[in-house]
Protein backbone atom coordinates (compact mmCIF):
# COMPACT_ATOMS: atom_id res chain seq x y z
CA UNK A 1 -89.75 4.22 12.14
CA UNK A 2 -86.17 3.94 10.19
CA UNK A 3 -83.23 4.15 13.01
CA UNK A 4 -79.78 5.13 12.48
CA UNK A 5 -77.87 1.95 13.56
CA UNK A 6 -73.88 1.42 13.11
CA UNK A 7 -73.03 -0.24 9.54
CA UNK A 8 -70.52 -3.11 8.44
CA UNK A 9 -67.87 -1.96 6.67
CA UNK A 10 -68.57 -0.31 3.14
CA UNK A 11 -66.69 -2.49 0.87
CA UNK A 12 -64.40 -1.21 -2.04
CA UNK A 13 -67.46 -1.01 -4.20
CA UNK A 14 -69.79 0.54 -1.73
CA UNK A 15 -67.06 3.24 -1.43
CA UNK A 16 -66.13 3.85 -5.34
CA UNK A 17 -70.14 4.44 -5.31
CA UNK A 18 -70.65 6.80 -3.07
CA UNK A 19 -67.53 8.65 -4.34
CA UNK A 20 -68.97 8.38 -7.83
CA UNK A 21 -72.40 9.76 -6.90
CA UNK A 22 -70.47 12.47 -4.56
CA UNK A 23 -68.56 13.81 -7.99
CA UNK A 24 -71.96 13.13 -10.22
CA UNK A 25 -73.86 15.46 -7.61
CA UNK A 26 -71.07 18.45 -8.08
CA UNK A 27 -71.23 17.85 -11.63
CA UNK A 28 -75.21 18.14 -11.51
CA UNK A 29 -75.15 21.29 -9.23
CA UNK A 30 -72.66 23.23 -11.52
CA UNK A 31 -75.27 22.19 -14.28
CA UNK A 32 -78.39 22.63 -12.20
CA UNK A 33 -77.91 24.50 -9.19
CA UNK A 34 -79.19 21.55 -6.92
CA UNK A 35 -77.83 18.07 -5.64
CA UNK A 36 -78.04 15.44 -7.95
CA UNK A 37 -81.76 13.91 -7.35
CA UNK A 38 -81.25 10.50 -5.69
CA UNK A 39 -83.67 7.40 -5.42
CA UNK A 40 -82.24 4.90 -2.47
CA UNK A 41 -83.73 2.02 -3.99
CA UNK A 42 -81.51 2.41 -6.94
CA UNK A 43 -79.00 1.58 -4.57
CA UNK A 44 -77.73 -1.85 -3.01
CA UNK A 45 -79.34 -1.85 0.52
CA UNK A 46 -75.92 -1.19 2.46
CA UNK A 47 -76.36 2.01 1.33
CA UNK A 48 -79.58 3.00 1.79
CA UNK A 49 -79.07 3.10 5.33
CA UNK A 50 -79.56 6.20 7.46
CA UNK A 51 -76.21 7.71 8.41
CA UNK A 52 -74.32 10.92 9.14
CA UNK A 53 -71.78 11.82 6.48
CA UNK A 54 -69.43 14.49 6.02
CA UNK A 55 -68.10 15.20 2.36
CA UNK A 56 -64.83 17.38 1.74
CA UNK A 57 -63.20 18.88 -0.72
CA UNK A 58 -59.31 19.17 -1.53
CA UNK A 59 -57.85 21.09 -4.49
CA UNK A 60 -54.48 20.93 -4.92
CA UNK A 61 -53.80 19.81 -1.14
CA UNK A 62 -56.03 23.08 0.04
CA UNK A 63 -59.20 22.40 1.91
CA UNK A 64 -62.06 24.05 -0.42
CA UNK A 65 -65.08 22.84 1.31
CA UNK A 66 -66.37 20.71 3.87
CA UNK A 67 -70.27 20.02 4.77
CA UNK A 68 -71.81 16.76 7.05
CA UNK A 69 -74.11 16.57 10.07
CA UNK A 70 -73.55 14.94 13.11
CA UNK A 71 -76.60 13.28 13.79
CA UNK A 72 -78.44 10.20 10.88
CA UNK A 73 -81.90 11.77 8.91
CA UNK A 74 -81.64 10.38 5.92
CA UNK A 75 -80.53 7.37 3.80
CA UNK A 76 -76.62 7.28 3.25
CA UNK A 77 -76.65 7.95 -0.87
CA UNK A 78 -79.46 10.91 0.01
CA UNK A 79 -76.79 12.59 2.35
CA UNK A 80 -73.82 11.87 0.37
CA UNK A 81 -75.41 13.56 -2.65
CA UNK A 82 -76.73 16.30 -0.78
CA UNK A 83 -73.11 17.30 1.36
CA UNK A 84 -70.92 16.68 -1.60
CA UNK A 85 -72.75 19.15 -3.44
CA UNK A 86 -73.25 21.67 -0.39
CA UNK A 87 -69.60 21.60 0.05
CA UNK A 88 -68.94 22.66 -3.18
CA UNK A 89 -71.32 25.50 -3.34
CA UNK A 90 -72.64 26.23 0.20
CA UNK A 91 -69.78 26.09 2.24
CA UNK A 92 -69.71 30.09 3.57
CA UNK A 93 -66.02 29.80 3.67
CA UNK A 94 -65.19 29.47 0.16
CA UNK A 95 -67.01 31.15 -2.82
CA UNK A 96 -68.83 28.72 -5.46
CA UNK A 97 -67.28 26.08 -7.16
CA UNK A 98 -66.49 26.96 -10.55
CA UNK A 99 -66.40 24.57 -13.83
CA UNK A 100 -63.09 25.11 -14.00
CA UNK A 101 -62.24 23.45 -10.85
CA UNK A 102 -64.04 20.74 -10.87
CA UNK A 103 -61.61 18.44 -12.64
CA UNK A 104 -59.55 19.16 -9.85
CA UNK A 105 -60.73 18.21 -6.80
CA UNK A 106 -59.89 15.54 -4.66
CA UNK A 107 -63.03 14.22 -2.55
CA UNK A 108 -63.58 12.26 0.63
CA UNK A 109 -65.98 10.93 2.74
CA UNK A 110 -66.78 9.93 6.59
CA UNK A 111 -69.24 7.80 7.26
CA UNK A 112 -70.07 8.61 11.25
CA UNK A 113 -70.92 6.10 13.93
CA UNK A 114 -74.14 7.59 16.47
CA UNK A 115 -72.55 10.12 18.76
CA UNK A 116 -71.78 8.43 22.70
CA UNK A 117 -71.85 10.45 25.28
CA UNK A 118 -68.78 11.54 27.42
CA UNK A 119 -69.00 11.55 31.12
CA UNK A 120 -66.35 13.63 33.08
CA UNK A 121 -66.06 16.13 35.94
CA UNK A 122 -62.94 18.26 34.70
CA UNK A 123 -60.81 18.64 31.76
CA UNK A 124 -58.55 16.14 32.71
CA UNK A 125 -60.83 13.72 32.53
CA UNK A 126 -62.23 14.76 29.23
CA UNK A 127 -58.87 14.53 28.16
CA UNK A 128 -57.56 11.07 29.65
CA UNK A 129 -60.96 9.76 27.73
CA UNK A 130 -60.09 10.79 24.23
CA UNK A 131 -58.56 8.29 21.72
CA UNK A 132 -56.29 10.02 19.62
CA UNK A 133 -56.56 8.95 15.73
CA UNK A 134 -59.77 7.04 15.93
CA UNK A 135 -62.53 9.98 17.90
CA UNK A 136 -64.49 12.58 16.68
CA UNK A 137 -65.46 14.82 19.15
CA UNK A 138 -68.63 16.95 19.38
CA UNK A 139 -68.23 19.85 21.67
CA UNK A 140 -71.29 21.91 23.12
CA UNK A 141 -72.07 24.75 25.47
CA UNK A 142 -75.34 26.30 25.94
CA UNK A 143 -76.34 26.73 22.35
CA UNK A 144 -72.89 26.54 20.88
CA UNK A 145 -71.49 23.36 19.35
CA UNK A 146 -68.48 22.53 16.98
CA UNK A 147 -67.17 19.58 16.10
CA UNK A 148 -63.53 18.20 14.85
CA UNK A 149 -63.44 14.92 12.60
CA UNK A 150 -60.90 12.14 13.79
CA UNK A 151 -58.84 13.70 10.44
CA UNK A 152 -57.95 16.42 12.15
CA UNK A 153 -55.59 14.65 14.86
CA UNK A 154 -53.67 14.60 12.06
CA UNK A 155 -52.50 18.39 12.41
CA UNK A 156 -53.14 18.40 15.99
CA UNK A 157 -51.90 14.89 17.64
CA UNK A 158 -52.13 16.44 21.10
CA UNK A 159 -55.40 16.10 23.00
CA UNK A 160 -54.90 19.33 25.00
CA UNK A 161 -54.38 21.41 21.97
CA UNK A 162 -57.10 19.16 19.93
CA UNK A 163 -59.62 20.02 22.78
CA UNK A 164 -58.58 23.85 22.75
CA UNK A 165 -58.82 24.64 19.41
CA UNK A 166 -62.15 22.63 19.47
CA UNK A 167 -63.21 25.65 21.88
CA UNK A 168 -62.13 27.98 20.11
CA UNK A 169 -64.08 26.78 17.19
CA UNK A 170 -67.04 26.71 18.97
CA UNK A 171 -66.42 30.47 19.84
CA UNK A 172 -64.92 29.52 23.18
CA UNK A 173 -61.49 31.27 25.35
CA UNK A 174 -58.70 28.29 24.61
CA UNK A 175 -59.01 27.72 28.48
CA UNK A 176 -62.12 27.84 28.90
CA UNK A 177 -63.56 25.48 31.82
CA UNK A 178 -67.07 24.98 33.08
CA UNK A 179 -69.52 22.23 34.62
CA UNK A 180 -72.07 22.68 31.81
CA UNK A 181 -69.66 22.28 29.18
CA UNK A 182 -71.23 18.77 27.38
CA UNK A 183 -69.11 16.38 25.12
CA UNK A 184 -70.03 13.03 22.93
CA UNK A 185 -67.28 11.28 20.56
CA UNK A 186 -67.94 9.17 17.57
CA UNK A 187 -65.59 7.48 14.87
CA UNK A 188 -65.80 7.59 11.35
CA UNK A 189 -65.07 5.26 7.80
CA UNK A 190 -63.05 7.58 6.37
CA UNK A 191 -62.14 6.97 2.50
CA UNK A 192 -61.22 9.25 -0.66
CA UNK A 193 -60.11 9.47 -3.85
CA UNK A 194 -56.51 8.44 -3.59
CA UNK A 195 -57.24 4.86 -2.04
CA UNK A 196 -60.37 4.06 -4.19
CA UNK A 197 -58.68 4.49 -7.65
């Protein structure tokens, strides 16, 4: 059975391919309605690997839709293909993507490492565990689970507030505190347009 294992490092290539086929399976949708149809073995085998991707969309410095799972199922190109194009017309936030905007959009990719598991007994020691900059974080109560990319320390550098609004994503009070709550961090390669050009 296939296993999701961490990668090397995608080189410049690797990345201005799976940005390619990320735009070619937006194109296809607006065309087709579906992903772009994608054969692995038409790709070099760095990138046939299984991996959890996330693909989002910019237009004009706006966030216009963002789709990825957390956990590796299927080859890298398969998933790439598949998020870029539910971003663009699946994304519940944001209405379909129209022709019109398509020539727009500014796209980018992160490629996720397996999720590790956090061990801690309060939220200080969530917190003094956290890497600002370099961890995703994967929260989870009960059935509810959200998730922040490392991109987002960007607009929130502070773990406290990082962690709270990562509760109240996941439908959570800002302060909200108990023993079952359940935490794993990963990292990403994170790449997009603007560096691969």
């Amino acid at each position: 059975m296939l296993t999701a294992s961490p990668a090397p490092t995608l080189s410049p290539r690797e990345r201005r391919i799976l940005l390619d086929l990320a735009r070619a399976s937006i194109q296809h949708g607006l065309h087709h309605h579906q992903p772009l149809p994608v054969d692995p073995r038409d790709y070099p085998e760095s990138l046939q690997a299984l991996r959890a991707t996330f693909v989002t969309l910019e237009k004009q410095g706006q966030l216009r839709g963002c789709i990825g799972t957390l956990i590796a199922h299927q080859p890298l190109v398969q998933d790439i293909a598949a998020h870029a194009y539910a971003a663009a017309f699946d994304d519940p936030r944001f209405p379909e993507l129209a022709a019109e905007e398509f020539a727009h959009l500014e796209l980018h990719i992160a490629v996720l490492s397996p999720p590790e598991p956090l061990h801690f007994d309060s939220e200080d020691a969530l917190l003094a565990q956290l890497r600002p900059g370099i961890d995703g974080l994967i929260l989870q109560f009960r059935r509810g689970r959200a998730t922040f990319l490392p991109a987002v320390w960007e607009q929130l550098p502070d773990p406290y507030v990082f962690l709270a609004q990562l509760k109240h994503k996941a439908g959570l009070p800002l302060d909200f505190w108990s023993p079952e709550l359940r935490a794993e961090r990963y990292t990403t390669e994170a790449f997009g347009d603007a560096e691969s050009t």
